[in-house]
C-alpha atoms as a PDB file:
ATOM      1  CA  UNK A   1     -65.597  37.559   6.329  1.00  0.00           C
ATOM      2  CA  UNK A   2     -62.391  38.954   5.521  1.00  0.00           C
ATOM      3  CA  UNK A   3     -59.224  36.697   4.458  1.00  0.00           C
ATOM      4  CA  UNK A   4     -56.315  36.836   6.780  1.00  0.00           C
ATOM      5  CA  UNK A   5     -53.666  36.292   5.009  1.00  0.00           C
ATOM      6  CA  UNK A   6     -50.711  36.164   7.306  1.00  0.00           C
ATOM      7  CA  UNK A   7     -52.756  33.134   8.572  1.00  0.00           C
ATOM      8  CA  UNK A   8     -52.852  31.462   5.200  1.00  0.00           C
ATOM      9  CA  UNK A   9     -49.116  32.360   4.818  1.00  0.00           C
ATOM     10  CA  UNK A  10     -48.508  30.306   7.953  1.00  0.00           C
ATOM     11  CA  UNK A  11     -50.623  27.439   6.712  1.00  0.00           C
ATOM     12  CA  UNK A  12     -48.581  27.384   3.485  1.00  0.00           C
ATOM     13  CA  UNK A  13     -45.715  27.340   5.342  1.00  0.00           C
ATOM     14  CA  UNK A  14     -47.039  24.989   7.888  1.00  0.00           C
ATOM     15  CA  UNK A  15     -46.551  26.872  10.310  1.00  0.00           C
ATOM     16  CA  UNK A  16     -49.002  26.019  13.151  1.00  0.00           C
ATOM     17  CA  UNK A  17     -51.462  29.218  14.141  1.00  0.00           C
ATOM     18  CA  UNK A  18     -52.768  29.179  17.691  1.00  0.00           C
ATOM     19  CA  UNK A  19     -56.646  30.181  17.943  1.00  0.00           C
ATOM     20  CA  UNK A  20     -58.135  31.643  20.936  1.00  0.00           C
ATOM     21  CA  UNK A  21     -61.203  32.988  21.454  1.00  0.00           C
ATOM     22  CA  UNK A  22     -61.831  36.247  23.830  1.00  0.00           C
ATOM     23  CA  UNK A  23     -65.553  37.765  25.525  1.00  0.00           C
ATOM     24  CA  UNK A  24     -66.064  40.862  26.351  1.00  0.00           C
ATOM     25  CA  UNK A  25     -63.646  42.106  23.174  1.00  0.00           C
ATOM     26  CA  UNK A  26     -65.817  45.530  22.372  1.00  0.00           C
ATOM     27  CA  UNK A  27     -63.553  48.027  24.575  1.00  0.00           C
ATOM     28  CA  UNK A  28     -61.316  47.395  27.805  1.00  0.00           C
ATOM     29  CA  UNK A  29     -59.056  45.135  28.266  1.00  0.00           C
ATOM     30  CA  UNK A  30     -60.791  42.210  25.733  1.00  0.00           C
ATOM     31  CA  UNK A  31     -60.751  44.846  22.997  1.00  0.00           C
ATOM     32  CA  UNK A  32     -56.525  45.481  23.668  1.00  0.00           C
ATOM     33  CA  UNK A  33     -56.061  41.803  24.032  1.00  0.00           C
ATOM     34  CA  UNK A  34     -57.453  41.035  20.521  1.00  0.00           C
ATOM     35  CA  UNK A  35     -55.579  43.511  18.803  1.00  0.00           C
ATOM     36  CA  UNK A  36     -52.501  42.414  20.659  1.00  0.00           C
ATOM     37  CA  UNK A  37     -52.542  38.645  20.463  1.00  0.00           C
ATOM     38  CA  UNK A  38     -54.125  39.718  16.689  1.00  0.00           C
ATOM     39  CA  UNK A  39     -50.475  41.558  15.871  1.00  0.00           C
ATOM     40  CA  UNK A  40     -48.341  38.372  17.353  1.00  0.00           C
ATOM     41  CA  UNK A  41     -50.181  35.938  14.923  1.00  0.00           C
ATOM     42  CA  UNK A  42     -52.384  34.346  16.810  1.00  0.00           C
ATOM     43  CA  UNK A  43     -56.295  33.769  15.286  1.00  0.00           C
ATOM     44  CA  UNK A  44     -58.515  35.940  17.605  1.00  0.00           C
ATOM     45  CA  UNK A  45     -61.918  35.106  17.633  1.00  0.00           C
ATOM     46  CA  UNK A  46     -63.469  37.939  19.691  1.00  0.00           C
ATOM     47  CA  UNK A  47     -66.695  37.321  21.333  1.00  0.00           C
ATOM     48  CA  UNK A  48     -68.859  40.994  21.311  1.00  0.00           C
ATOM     49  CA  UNK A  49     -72.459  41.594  21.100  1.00  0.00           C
ATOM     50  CA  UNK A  50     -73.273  45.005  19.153  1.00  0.00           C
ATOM     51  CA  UNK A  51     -72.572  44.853  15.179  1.00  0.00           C
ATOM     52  CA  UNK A  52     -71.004  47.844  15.118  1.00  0.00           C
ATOM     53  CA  UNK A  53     -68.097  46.163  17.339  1.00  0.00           C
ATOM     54  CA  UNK A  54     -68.485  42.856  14.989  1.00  0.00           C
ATOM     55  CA  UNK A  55     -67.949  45.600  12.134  1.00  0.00           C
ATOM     56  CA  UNK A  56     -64.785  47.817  13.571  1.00  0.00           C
ATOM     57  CA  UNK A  57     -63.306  44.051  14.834  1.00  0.00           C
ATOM     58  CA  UNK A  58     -63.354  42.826  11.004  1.00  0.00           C
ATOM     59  CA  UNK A  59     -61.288  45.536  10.148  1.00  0.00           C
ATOM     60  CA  UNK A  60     -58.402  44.216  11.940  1.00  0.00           C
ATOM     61  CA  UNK A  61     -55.642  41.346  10.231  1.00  0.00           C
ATOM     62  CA  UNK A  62     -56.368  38.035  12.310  1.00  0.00           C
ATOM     63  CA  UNK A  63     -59.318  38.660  13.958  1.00  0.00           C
ATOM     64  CA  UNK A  64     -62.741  37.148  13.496  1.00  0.00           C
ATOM     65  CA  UNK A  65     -65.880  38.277  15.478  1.00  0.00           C
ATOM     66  CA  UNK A  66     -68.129  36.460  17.094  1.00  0.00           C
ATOM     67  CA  UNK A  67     -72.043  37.784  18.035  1.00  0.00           C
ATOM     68  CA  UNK A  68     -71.473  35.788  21.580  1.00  0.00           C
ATOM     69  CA  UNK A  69     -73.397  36.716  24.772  1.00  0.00           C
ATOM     70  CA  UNK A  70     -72.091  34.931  27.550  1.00  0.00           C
ATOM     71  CA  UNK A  71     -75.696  34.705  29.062  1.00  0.00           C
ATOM     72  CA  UNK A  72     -77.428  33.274  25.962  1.00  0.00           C
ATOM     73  CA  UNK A  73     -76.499  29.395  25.465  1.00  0.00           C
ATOM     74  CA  UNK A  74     -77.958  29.608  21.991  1.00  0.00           C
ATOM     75  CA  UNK A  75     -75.221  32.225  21.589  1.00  0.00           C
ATOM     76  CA  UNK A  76     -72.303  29.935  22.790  1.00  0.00           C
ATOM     77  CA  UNK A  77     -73.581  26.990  20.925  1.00  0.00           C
ATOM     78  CA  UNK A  78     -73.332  28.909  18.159  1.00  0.00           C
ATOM     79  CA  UNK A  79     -69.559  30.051  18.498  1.00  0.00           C
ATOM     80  CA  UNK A  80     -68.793  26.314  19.203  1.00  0.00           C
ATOM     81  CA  UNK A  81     -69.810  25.477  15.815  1.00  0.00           C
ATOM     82  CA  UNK A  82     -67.791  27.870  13.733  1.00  0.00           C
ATOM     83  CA  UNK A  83     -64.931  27.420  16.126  1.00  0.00           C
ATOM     84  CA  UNK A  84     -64.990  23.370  15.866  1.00  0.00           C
ATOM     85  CA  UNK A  85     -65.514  23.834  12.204  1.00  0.00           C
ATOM     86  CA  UNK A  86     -62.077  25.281  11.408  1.00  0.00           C
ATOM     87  CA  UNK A  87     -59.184  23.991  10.553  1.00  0.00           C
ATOM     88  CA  UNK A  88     -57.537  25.475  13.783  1.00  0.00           C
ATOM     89  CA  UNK A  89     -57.546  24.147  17.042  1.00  0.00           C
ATOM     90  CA  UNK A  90     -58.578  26.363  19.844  1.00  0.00           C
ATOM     91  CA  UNK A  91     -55.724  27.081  21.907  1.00  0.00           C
ATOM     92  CA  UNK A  92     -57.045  29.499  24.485  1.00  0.00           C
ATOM     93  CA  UNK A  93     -60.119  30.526  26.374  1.00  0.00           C
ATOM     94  CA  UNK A  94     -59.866  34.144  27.550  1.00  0.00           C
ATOM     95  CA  UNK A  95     -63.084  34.472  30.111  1.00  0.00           C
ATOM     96  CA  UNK A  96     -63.102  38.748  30.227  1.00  0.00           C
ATOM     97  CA  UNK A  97     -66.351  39.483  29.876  1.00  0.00           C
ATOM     98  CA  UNK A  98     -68.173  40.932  32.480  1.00  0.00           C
ATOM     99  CA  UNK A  99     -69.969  43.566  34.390  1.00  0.00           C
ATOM    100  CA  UNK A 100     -69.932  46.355  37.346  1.00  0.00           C
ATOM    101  CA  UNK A 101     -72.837  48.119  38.945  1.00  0.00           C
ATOM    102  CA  UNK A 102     -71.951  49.779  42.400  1.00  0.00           C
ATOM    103  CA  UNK A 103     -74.684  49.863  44.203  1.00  0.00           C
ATOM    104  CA  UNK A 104     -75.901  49.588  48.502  1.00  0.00           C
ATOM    105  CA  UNK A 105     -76.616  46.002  48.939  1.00  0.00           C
ATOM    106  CA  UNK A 106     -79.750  46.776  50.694  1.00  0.00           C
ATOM    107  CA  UNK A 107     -81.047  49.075  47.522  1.00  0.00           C
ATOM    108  CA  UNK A 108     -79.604  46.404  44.703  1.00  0.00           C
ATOM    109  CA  UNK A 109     -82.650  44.650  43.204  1.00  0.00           C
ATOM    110  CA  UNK A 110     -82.705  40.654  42.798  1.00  0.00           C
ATOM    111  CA  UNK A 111     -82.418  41.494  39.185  1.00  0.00           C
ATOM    112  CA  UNK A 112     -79.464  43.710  39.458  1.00  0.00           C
ATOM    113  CA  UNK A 113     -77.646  41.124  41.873  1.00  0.00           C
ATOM    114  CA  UNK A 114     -78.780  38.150  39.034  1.00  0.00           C
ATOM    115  CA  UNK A 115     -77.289  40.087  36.169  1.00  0.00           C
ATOM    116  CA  UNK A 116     -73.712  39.625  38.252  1.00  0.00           C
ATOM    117  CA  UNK A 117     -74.500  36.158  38.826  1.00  0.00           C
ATOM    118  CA  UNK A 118     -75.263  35.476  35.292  1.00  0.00           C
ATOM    119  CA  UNK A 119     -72.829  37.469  33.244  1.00  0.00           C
ATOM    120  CA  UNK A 120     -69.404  37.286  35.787  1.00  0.00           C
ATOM    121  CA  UNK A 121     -69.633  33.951  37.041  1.00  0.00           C
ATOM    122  CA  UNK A 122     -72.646  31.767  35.344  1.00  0.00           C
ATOM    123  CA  UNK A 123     -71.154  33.387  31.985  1.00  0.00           C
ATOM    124  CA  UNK A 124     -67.790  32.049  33.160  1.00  0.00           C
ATOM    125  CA  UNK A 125     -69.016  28.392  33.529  1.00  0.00           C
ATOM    126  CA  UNK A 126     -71.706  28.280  30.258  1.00  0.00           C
ATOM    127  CA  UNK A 127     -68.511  29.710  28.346  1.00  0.00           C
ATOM    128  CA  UNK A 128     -66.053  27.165  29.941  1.00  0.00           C
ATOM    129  CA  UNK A 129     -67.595  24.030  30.289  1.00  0.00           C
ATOM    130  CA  UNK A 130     -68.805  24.322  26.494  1.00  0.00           C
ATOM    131  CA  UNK A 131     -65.423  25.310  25.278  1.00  0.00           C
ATOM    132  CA  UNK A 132     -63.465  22.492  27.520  1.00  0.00           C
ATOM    133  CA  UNK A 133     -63.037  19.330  25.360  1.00  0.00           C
ATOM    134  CA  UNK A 134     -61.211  21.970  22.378  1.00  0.00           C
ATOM    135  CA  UNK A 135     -58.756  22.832  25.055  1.00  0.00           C
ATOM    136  CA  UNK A 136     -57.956  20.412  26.841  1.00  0.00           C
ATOM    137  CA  UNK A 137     -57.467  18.279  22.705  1.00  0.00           C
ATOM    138  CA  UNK A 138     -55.481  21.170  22.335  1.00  0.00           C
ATOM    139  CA  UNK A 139     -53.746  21.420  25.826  1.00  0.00           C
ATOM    140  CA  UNK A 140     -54.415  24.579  25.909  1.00  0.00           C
ATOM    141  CA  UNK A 141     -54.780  27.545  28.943  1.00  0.00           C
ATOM    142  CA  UNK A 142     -57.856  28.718  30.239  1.00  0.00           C
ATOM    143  CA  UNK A 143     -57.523  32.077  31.521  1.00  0.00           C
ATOM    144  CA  UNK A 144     -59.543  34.300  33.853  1.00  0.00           C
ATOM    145  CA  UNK A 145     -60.338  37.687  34.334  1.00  0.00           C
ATOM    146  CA  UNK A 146     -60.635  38.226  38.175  1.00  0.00           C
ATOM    147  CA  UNK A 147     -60.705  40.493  40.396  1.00  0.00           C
ATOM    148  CA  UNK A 148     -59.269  42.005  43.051  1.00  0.00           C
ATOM    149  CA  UNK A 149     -62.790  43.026  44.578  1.00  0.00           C
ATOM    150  CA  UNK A 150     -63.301  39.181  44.651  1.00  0.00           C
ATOM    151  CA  UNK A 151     -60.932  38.522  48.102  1.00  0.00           C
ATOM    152  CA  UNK A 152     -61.860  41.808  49.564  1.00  0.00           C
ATOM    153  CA  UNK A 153     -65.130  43.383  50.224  1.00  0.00           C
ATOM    154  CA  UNK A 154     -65.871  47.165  49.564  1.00  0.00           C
ATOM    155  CA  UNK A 155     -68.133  49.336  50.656  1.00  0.00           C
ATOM    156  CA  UNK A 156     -71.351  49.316  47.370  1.00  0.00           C
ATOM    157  CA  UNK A 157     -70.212  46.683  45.774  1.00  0.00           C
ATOM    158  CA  UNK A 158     -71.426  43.914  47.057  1.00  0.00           C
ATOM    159  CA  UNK A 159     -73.062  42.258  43.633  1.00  0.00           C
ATOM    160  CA  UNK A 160     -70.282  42.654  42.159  1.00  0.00           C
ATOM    161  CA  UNK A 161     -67.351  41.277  44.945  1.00  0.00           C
ATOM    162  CA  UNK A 162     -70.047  38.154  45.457  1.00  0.00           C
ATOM    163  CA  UNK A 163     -69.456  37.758  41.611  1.00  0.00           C
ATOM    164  CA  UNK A 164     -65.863  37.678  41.896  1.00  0.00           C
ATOM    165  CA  UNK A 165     -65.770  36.084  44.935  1.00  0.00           C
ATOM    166  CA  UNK A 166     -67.021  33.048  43.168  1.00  0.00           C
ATOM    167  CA  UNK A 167     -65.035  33.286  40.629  1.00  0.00           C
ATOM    168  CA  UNK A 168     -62.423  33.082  43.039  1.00  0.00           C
ATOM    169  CA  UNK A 169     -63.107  30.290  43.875  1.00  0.00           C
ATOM    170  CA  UNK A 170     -64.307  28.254  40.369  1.00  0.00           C
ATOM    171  CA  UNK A 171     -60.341  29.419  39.638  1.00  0.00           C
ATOM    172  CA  UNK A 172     -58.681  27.394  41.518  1.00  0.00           C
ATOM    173  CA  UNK A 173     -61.258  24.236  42.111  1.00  0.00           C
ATOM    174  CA  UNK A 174     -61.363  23.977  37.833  1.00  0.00           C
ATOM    175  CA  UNK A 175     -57.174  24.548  38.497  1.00  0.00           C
ATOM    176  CA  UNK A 176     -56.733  21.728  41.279  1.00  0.00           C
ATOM    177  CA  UNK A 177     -59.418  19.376  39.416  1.00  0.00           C
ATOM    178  CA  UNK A 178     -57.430  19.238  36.406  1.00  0.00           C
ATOM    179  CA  UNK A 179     -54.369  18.679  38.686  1.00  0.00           C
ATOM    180  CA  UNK A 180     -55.622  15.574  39.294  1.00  0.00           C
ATOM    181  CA  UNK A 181     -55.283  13.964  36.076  1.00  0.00           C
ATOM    182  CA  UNK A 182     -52.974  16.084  33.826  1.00  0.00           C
ATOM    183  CA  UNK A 183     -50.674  18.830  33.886  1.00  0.00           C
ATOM    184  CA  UNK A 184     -50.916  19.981  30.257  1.00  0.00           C
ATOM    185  CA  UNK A 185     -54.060  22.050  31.002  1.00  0.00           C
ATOM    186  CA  UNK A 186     -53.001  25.567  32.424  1.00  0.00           C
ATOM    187  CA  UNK A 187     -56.037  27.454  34.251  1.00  0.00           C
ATOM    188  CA  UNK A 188     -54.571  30.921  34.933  1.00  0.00           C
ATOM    189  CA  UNK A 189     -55.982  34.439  36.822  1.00  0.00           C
ATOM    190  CA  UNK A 190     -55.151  37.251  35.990  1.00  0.00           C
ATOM    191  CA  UNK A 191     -55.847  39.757  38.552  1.00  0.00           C
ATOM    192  CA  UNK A 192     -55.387  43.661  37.792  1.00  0.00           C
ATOM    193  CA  UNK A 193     -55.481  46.894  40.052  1.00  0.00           C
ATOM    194  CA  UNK A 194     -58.293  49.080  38.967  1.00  0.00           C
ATOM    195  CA  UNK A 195     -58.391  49.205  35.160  1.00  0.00           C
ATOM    196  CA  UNK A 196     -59.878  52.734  33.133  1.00  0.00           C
ATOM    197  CA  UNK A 197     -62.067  51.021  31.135  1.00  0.00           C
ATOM    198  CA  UNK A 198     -65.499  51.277  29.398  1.00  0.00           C
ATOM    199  CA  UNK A 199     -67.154  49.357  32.169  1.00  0.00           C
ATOM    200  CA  UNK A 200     -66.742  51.773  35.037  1.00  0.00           C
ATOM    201  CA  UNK A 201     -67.864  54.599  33.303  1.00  0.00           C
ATOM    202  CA  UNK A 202     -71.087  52.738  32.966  1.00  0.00           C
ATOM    203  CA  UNK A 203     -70.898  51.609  36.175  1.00  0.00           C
ATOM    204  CA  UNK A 204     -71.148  55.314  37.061  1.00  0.00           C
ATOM    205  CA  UNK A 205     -74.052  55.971  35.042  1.00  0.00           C
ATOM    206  CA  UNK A 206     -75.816  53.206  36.358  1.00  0.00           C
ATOM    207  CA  UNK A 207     -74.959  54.513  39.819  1.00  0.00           C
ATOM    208  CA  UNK A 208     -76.727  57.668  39.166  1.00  0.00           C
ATOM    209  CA  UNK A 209     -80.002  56.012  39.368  1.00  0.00           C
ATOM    210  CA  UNK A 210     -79.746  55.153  43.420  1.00  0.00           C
ATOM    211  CA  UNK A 211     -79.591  59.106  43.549  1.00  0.00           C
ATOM    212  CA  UNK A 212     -83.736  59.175  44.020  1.00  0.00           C
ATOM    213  CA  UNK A 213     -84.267  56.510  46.406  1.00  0.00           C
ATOM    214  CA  UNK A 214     -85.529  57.377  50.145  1.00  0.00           C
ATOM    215  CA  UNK A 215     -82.707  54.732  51.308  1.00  0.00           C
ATOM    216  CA  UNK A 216     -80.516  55.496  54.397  1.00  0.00           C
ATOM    217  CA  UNK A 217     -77.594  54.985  52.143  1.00  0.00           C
ATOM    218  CA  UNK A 218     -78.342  57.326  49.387  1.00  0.00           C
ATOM    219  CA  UNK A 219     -76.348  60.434  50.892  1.00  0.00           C
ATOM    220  CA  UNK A 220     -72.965  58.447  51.750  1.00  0.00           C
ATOM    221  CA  UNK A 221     -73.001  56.437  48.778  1.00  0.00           C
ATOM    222  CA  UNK A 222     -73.569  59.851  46.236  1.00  0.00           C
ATOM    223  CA  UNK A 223     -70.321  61.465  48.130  1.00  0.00           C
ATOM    224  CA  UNK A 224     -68.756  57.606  48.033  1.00  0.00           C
ATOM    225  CA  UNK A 225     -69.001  57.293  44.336  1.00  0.00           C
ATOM    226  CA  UNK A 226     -67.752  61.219  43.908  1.00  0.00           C
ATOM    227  CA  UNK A 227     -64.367  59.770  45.760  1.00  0.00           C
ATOM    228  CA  UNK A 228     -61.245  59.959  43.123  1.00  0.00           C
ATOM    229  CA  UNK A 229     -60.413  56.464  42.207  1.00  0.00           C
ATOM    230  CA  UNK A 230     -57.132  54.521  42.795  1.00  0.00           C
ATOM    231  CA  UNK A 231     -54.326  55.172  40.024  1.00  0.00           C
ATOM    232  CA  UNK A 232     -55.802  53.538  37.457  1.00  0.00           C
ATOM    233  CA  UNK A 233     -53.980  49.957  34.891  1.00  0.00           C
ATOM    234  CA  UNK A 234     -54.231  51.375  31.193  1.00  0.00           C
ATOM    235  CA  UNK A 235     -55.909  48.018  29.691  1.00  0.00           C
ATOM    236  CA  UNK A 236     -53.002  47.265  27.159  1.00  0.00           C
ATOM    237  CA  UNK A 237     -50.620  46.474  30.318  1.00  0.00           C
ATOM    238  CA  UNK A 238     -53.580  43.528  31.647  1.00  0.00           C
ATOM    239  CA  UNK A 239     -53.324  42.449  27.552  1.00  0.00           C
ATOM    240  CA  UNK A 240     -49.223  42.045  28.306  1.00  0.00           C
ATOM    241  CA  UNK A 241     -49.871  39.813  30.853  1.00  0.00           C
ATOM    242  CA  UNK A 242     -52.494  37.162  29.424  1.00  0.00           C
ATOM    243  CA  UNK A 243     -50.058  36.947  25.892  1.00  0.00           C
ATOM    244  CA  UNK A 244     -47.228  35.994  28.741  1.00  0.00           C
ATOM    245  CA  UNK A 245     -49.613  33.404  30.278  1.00  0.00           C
ATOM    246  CA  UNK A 246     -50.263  32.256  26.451  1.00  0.00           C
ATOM    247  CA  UNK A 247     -46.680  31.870  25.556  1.00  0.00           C
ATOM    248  CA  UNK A 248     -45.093  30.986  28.556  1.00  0.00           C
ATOM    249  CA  UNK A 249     -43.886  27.689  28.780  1.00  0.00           C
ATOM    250  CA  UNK A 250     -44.696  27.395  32.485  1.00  0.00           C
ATOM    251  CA  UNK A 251     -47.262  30.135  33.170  1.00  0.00           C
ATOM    252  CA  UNK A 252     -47.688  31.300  36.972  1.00  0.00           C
ATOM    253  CA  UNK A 253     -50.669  30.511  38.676  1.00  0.00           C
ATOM    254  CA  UNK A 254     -51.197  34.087  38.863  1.00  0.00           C
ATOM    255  CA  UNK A 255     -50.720  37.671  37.467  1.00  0.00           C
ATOM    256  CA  UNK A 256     -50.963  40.930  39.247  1.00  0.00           C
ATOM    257  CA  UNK A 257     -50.835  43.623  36.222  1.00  0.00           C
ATOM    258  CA  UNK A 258     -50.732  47.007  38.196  1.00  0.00           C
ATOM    259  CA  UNK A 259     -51.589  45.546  41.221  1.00  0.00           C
ATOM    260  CA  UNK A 260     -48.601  47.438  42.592  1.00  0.00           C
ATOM    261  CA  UNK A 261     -50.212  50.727  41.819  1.00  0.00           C
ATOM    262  CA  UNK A 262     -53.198  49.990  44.437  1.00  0.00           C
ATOM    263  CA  UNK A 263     -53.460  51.565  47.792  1.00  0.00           C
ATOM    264  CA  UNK A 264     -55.555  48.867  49.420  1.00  0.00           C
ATOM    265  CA  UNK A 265     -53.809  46.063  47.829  1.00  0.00           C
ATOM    266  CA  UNK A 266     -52.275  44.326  51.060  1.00  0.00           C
ATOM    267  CA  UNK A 267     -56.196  44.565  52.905  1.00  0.00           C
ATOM    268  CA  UNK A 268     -56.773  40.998  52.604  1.00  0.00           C
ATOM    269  CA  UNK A 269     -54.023  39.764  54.619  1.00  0.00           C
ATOM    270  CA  UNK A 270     -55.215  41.824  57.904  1.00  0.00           C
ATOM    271  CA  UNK A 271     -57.756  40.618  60.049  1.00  0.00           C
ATOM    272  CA  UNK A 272     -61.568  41.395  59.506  1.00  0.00           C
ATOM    273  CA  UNK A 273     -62.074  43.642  62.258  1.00  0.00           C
ATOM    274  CA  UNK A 274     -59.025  45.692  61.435  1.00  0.00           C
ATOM    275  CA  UNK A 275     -59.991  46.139  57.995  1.00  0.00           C
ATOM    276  CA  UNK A 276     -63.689  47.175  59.246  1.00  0.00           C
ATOM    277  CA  UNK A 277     -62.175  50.091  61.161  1.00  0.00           C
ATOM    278  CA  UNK A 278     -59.409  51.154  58.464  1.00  0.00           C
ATOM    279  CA  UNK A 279     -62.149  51.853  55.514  1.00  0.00           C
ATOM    280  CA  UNK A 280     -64.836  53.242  58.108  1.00  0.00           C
ATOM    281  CA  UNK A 281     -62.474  55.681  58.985  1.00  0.00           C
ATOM    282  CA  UNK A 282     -60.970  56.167  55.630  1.00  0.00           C
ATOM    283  CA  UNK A 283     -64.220  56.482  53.517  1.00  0.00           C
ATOM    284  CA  UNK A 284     -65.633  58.558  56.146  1.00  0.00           C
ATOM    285  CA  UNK A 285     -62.034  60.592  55.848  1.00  0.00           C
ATOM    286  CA  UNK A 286     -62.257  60.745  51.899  1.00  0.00           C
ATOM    287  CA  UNK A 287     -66.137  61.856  51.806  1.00  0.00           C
ATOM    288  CA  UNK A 288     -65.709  65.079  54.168  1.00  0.00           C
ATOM    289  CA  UNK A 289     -62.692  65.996  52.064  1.00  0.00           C
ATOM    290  CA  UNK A 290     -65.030  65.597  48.710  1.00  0.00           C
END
């Protein structure tokens, strides 16, 4: 494990250094978060699951990595231990990890739908609940990746939405429970526009697959995924906004990184039936144009 010296420096100095640890840190939006809050002194411990991210992630000043998959408790337990055995209080709980797999609803296997379930919301929770007593010693933030696609649903991708949806939800209940008997515990969202990262190129790949299937959907849903996507968040603008919500004295609820730049942002506030007709017409628009 490498030495990080600026760390040491601090300690000398005693200079307090805020911990936090990130999943999801191999590419995206964890990976630009790490080496951010990693270059403004913080000690990243960066949860990935391939060693060739735990090697490239050594490389960098500040940062430890982790081998932590947010669907293996062994894997959690784990982290816990080597987090609770420093000599740095965890600060910060950065829940990014997570996965997209567009699919028909009607053609998404139980397994598929499960993964969701497991890794963007279940994931959430195992990593959360574990990590809870070190931040709320510390009086730390908990912060969450969501998801626009969590208050709106789209057309193929319903595993994922229901996902969100949830998380939606375990937001603001963990948020107003804490409420309840301290305000020194900040539970923040952060909620992008579409972000070009790793995950929805491998969303497309995994797309690809529905292409054989005798389904009723496999013709729209081929010409819906060939549909140019929104204007896309780069992920170092998403990595601004959770180092805000870290050092922030009074962090918003909510942030909205390149929310701005999406079309369909303002969706949820219309009724159901209105928003029915406006993407039947305008999918249905966008694939005979393709």
């Amino acid at each position: 494990m490498k030495i990080d010296f600026l760390i040491i420096l601090n300690r000398l100095n005693n200079v307090t250094v805020k911990s936090v640890l990130i999943t999801g840190s191999s590419t995206g939006i964890g990976r630009a978060t790490a080496e951010l809050l990693a270059s403004k002194g913080f000690h990243v411990y960066a949860g990935v699951r391939e060693d060739v991210d735990m090697q490239s992630l050594a490389k960098i000043q500040n940062i430890t990595p982790v081998k932590l998959d947010v669907t293996k408790k062994s894997d959690v337990n784990e982290v816990f231990e080597l987090i609770s055995g420093g000599s740095n209080k965890l600060f910060g709980l950065i829940n990014n990890a997570g996965i997209t797999r567009p699919g028909p609803l009607m053609d998404t296997s139980e397994e598929e739908f499960r993964d969701h379930l497991d890794i963007n919301i279940m994931g959430v929770h195992r990593v959360t609940k574990t990590f809870f007593p070190m931040i709320l010693s510390s009086r730390g933030r908990i912060i969450m990746v969501g998801s626009f696609f969590g208050a709106l649903a789209f057309p193929f991708s319903g595993s994922y939405s229901a996902s969100k949806a949830a998380l939606e939800i375990y937001i603001d209940t963990l948020r107003r429970e804490l409420l309840t008997i301290s305000d020194d515990v900040k539970v923040i969202n952060i909620w992008p526009g579409p972000i070009k990262t790793e995950v929805w190129r491998k969303s497309l790949i995994a797309a690809k697959k529905y292409n054989d299937l005798s389904s009723i959907f496999t013709e729209t849903f081929q010409k819906f995924m060939s549909i140019p996507r929104a204007p896309h968040v780069e992920p170092e603008e998403v990595a601004q906004a959770i180092l805000k919500s870290l050092t922030t004295k009074k962090p918003k609820i909510k942030y909205s990184p390149g929310m701005k730049k999406f079309p369909f942002r303002r969706l949820k506030y219309f009724p159901a039936t209105w928003v029915d007709k406006f993407l039947q017409r305008g999918v249905k628009r966008q694939i005979k144009s393709s």
